[in-house]
Protein backbone atom coordinates (compact mmCIF):
# COMPACT_ATOMS: atom_id res chain seq x y z
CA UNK A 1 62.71 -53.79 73.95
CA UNK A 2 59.97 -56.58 74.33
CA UNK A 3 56.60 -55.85 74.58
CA UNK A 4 55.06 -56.46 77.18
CA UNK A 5 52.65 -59.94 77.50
CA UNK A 6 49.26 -59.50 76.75
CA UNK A 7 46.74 -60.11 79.87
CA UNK A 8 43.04 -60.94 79.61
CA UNK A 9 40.22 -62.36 81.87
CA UNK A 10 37.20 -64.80 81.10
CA UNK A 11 34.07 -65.19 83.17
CA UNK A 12 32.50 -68.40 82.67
CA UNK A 13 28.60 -68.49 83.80
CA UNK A 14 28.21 -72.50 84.54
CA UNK A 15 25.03 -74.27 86.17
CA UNK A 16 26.22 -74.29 89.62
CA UNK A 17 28.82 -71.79 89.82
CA UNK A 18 30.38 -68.89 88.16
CA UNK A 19 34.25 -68.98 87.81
CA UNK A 20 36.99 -66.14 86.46
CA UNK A 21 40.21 -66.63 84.83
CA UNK A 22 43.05 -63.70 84.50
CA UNK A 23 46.37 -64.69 83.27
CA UNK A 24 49.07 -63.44 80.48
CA UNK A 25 48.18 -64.87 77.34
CA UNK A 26 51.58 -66.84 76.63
CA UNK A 27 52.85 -70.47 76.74
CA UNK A 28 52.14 -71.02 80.72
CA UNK A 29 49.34 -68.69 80.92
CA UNK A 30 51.06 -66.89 83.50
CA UNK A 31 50.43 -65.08 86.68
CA UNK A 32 46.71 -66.54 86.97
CA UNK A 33 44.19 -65.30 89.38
CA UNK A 34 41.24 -67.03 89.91
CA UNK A 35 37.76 -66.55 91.57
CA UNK A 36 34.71 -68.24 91.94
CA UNK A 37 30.81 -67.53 93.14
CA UNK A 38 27.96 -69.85 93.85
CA UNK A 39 25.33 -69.27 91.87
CA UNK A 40 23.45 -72.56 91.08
CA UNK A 41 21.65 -71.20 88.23
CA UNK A 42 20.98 -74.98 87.20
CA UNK A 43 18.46 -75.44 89.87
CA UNK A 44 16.74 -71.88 90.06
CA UNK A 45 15.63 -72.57 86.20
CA UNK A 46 11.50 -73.12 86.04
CA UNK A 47 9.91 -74.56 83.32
CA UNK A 48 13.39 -73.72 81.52
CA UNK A 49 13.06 -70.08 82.42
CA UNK A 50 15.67 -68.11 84.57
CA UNK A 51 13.79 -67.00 87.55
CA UNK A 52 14.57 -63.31 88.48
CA UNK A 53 16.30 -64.31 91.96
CA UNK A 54 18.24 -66.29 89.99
CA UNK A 55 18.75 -63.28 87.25
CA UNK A 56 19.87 -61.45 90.20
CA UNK A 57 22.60 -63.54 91.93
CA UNK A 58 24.20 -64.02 88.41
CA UNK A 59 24.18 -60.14 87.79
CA UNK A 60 26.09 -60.09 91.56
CA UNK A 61 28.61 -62.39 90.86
CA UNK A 62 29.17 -61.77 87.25
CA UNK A 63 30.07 -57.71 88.44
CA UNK A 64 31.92 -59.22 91.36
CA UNK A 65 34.53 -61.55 89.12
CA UNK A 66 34.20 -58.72 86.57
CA UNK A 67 35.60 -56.26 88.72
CA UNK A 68 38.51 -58.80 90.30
CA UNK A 69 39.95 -59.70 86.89
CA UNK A 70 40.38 -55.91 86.41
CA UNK A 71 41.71 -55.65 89.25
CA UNK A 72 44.01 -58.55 88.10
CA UNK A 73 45.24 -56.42 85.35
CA UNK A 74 42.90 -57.87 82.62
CA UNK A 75 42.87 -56.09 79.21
CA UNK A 76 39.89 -57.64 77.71
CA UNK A 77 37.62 -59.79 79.30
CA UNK A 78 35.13 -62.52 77.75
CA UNK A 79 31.82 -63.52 79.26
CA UNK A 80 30.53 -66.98 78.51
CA UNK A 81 27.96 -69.30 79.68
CA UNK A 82 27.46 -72.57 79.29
CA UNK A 83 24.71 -75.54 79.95
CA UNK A 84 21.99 -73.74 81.98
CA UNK A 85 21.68 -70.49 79.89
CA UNK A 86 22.16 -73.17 76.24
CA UNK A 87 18.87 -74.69 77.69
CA UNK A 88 16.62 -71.41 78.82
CA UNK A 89 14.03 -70.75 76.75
CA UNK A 90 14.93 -67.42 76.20
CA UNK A 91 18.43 -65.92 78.11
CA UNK A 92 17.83 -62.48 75.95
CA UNK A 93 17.30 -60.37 79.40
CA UNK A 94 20.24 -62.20 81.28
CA UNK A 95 22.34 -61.10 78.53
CA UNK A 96 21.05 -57.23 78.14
CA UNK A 97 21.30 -56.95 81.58
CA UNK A 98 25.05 -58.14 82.15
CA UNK A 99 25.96 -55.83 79.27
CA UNK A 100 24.19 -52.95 80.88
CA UNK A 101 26.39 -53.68 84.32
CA UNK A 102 29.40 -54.55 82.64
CA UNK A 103 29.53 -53.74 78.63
CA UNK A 104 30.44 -57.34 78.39
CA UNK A 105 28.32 -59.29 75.69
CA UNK A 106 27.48 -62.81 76.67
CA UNK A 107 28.37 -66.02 74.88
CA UNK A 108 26.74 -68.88 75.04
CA UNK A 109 29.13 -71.81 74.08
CA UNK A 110 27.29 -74.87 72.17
CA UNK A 111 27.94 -78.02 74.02
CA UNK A 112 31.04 -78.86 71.63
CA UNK A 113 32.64 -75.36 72.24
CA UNK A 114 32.52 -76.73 75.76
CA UNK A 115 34.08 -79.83 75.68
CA UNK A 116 36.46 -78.13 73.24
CA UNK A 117 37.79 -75.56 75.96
CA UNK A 118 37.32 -77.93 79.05
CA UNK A 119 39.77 -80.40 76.88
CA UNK A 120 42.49 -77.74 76.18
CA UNK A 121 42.40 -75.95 79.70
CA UNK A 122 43.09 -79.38 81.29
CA UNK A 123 45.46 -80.93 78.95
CA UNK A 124 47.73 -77.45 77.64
CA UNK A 125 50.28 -78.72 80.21
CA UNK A 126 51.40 -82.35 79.32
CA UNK A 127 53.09 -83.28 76.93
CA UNK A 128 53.06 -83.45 72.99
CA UNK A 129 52.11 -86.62 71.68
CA UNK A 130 50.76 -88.16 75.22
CA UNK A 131 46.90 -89.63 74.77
CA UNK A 132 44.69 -87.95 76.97
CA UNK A 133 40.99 -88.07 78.00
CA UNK A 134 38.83 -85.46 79.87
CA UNK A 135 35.42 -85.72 81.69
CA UNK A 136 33.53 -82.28 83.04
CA UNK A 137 31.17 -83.13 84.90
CA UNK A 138 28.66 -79.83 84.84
CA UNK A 139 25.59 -79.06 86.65
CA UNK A 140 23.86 -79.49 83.69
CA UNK A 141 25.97 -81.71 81.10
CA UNK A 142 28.88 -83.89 80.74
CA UNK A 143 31.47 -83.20 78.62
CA UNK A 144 33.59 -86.17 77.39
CA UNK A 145 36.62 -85.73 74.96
CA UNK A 146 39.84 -87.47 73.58
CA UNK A 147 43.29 -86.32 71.79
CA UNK A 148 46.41 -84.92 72.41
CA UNK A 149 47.28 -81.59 73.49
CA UNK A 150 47.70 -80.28 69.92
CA UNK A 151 44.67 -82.10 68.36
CA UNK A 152 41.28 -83.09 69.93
CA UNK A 153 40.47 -86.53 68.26
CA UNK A 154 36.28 -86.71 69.45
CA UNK A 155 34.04 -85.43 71.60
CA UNK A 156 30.61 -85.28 73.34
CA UNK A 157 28.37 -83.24 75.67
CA UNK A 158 25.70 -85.30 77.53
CA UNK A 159 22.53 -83.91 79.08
CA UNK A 160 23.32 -85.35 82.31
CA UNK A 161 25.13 -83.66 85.03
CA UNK A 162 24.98 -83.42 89.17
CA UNK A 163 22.11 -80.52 89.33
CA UNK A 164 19.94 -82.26 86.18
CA UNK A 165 20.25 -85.39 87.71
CA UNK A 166 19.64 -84.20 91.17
CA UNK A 167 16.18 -82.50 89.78
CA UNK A 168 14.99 -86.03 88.98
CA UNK A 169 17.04 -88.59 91.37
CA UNK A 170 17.87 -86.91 94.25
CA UNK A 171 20.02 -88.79 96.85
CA UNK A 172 18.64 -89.03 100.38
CA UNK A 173 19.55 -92.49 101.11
CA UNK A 174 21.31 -96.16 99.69
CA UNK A 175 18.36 -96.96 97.89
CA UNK A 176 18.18 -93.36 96.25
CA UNK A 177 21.94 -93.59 95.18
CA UNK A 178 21.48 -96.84 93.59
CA UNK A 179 18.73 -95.29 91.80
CA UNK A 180 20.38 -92.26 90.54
CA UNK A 181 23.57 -94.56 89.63
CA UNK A 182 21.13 -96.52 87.77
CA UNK A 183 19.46 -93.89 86.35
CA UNK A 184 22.84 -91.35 85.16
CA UNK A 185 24.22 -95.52 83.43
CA UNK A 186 20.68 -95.46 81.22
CA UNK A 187 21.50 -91.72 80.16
CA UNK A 188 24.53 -92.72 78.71
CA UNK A 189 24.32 -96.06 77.18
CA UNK A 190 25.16 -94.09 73.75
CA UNK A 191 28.16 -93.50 75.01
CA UNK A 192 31.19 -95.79 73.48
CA UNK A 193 34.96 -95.40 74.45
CA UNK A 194 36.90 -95.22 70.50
CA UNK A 195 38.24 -98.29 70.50
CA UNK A 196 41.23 -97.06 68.45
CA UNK A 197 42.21 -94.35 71.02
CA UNK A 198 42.86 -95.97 74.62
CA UNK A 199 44.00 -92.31 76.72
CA UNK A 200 47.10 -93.43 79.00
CA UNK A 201 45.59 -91.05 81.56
CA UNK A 202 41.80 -89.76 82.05
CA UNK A 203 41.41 -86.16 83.89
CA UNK A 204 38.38 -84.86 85.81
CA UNK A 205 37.51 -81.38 85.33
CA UNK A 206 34.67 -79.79 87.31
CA UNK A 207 33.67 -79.04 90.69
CA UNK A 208 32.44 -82.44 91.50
CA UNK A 209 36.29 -83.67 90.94
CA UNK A 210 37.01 -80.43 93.37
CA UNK A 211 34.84 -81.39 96.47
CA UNK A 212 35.82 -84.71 95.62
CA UNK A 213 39.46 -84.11 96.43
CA UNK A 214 38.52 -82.15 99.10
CA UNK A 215 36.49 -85.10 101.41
CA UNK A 216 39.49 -87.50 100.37
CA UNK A 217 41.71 -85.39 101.71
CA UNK A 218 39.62 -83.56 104.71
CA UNK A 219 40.32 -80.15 103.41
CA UNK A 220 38.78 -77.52 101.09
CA UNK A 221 40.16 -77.15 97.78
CA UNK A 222 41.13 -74.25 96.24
CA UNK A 223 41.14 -73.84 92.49
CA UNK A 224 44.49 -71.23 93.04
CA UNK A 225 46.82 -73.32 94.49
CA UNK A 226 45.59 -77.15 93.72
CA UNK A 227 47.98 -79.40 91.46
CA UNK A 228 46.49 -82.72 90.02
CA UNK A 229 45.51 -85.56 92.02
CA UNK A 230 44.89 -88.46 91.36
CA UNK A 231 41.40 -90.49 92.65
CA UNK A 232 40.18 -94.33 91.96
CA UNK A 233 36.56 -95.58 91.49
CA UNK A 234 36.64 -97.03 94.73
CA UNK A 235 37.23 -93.86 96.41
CA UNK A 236 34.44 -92.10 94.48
CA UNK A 237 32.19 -94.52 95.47
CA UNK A 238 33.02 -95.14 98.78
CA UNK A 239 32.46 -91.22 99.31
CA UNK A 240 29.09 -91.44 97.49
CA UNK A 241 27.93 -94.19 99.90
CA UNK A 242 29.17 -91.86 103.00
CA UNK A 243 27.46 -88.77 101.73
CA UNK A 244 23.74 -90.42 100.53
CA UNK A 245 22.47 -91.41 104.01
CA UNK A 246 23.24 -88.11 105.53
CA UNK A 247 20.91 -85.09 105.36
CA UNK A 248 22.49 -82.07 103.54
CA UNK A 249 23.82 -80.38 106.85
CA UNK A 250 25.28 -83.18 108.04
CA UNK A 251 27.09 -83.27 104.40
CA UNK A 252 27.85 -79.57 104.79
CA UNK A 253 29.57 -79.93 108.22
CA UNK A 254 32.21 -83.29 107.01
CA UNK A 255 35.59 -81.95 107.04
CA UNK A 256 36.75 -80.94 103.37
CA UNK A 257 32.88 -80.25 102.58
CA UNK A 258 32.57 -77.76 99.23
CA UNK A 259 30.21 -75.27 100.49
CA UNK A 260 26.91 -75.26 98.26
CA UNK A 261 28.10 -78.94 97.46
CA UNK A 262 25.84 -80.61 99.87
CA UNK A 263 23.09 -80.94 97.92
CA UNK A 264 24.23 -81.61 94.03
CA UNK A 265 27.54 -83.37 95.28
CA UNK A 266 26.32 -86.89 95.57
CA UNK A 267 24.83 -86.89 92.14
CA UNK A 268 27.41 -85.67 90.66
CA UNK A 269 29.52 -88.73 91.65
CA UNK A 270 26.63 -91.02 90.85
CA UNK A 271 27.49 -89.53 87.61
CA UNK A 272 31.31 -89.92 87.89
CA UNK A 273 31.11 -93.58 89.31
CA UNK A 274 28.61 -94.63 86.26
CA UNK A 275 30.97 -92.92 83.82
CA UNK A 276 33.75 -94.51 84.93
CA UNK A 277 32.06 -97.93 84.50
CA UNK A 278 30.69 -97.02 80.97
CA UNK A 279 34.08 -96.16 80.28
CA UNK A 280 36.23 -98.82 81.67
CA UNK A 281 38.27 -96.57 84.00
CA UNK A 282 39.78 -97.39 87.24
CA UNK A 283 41.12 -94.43 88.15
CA UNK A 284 41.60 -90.55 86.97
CA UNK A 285 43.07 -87.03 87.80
CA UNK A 286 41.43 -84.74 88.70
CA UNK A 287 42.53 -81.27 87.76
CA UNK A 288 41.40 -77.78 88.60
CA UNK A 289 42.09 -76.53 84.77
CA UNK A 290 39.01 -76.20 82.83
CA UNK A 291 37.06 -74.28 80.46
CA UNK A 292 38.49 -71.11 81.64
CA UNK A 293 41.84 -72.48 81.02
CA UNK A 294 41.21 -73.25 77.62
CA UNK A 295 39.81 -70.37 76.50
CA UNK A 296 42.49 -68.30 77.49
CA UNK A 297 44.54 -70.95 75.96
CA UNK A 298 43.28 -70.94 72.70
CA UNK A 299 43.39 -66.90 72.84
CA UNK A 300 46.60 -66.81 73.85
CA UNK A 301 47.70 -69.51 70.84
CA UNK A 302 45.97 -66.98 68.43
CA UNK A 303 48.01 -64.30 69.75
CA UNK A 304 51.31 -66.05 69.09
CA UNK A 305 50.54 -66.57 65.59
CA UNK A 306 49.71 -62.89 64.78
CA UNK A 307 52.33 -60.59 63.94
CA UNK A 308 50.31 -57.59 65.04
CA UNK A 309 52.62 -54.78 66.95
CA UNK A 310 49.42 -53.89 69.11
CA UNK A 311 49.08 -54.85 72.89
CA UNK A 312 45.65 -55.35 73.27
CA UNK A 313 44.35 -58.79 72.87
CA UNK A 314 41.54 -59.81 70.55
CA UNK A 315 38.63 -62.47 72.04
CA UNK A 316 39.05 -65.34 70.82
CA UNK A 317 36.55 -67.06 68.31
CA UNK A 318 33.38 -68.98 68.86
């Protein structure tokens, strides 16, 4: 008789919103439940400090997806956080008090570890061989990386994303999109497309992508039940210029409207539309695979390749 698949959860702390993952840890990670909580931990920091209402809400929703991928039949379950707790001064308490609520200990990936996962969650699925590209666009970075599925070739974590930007260039208008446009293409003139690896298709990971999809197509999007789809730069921008002369309710009420997006969502394309340019790209996918994906991708890899008789999964390594 088979043993039965492994199953394990990740919750992934991210500047704007805090995600969870449960799915068996084989080829398809199958049977996955997701869940997702607005925390916008990106724009509660002060003077790079984690206020305590912001403390608070993460504790909330951290118990709250904590509890669901139990519920989901999760064995083991990693926490992780990402750009806003990398860049607190000092994320000591966060992290004592999630493991007092929940006995988890919290990881905070490096900016590579990132881009690492946020490549592998989006591209486990295509095939071997087949040159891909990934952009997450974060609250607080960017992640860009290229390879295959079975290698990534490069990759890069800018300190740029929709809530970092928005603290500086905030978009109330034409003239403040322009600027923020302006100011996300300065932030990355370091960045240079390899000129040796051309990806024959470019996927968008992140909720920016998400809400994206979601005012194209005048519905919500769910991060359960959405497959790929693809966008151009002209649609990205043409959205941008809809959203920036419109106050944030106004945003919040257009059909399709991510709610907690109204705010952070135009920047976040400024981002996407100046990337694109800096990249050469006319068009990409947007996918609702990301870091959470990956991780549970790469753990469920390094359970393959153990020949352990145990059930219980092992975390996966930094």
């Amino acid at each position: 008789m088979s043993r039965p698949v492994p199953r394990a959860g990740v919750v992934a702390i991210g500047s704007n919103s805090t995600r969870m993952l449960t799915a068996d840890l084989d080829a398809r990670l199958g049977r996955p439940v997701r869940g997702r909580q607005e925390t916008r931990l990106f724009l509660s920091m002060e003077n790079g400090s984690l206020r305590p209402d912001a403390v608070r809400r993460v504790r909330e929703a951290v118990a709250v997806l904590h509890r669901q991928a139990l519920d989901a039949g999760a064995q083991r379950v990693l926490l992780t956080a990402t750009s806003a707790v990398r860049d607190a001064g000092d994320a000591r308490p966060l992290a004592e008090a999630l493991r007092a609520d929940t006995g988890l200990r919290l990881r905070v990936l490096s900016g590579a570890k990132e881009a690492a996962w946020a490549f592998l969650g989006a591209c486990w699925p295509f095939g071997e061989g087949e040159r891909l590209g990934v952009v997450d666009i974060g609250g607080g970075s960017t992640e860009i990386a290229l390879g295959t599925r079975e290698r990534m070739r490069s990759a890069s974590s800018l300190q740029l994303g929709a809530s970092r930007l928005y603290g500086t260039h905030p978009v109330e208008g034409i003239e403040s999109m322009e600027g923020a446009v302006s100011q996300a293409r300065r932030l990355m003139e370091g960045v240079s497309p390899d000129p040796d690896f051309r990806p024959a298709r470019w996927l968008l990971v992140g909720g920016t992508g998400m809400a994206l999809i979601g005012l194209l197509s005048g519905r919500p999007t769910h991060s359960g039940d959405m497959a790929d789809q693809a966008f151009t730069r002209e649609q990205a921008l043409r959205v941008l210029e809809r959203l920036a002369p419109l106050a944030p309710g106004e945003r919040a009420n257009l059909p399709g409207m991510t709610p907690g997006r109204e705010h952070i969502l135009p920047t976040g394309l400024a981002v996407l539309v100046a990337l694109m340019d800096r990249l050469g790209v006319d068009g990409m996918t947007v996918t609702a695979r990301n870091n959470t994906d990956g991780c549970l991708y790469e753990w469920a890899r390094r359970q393959a390749g153990k020949a352990q008789k145990k059930t219980a999964p092992e975390s996966p390594r930094e």
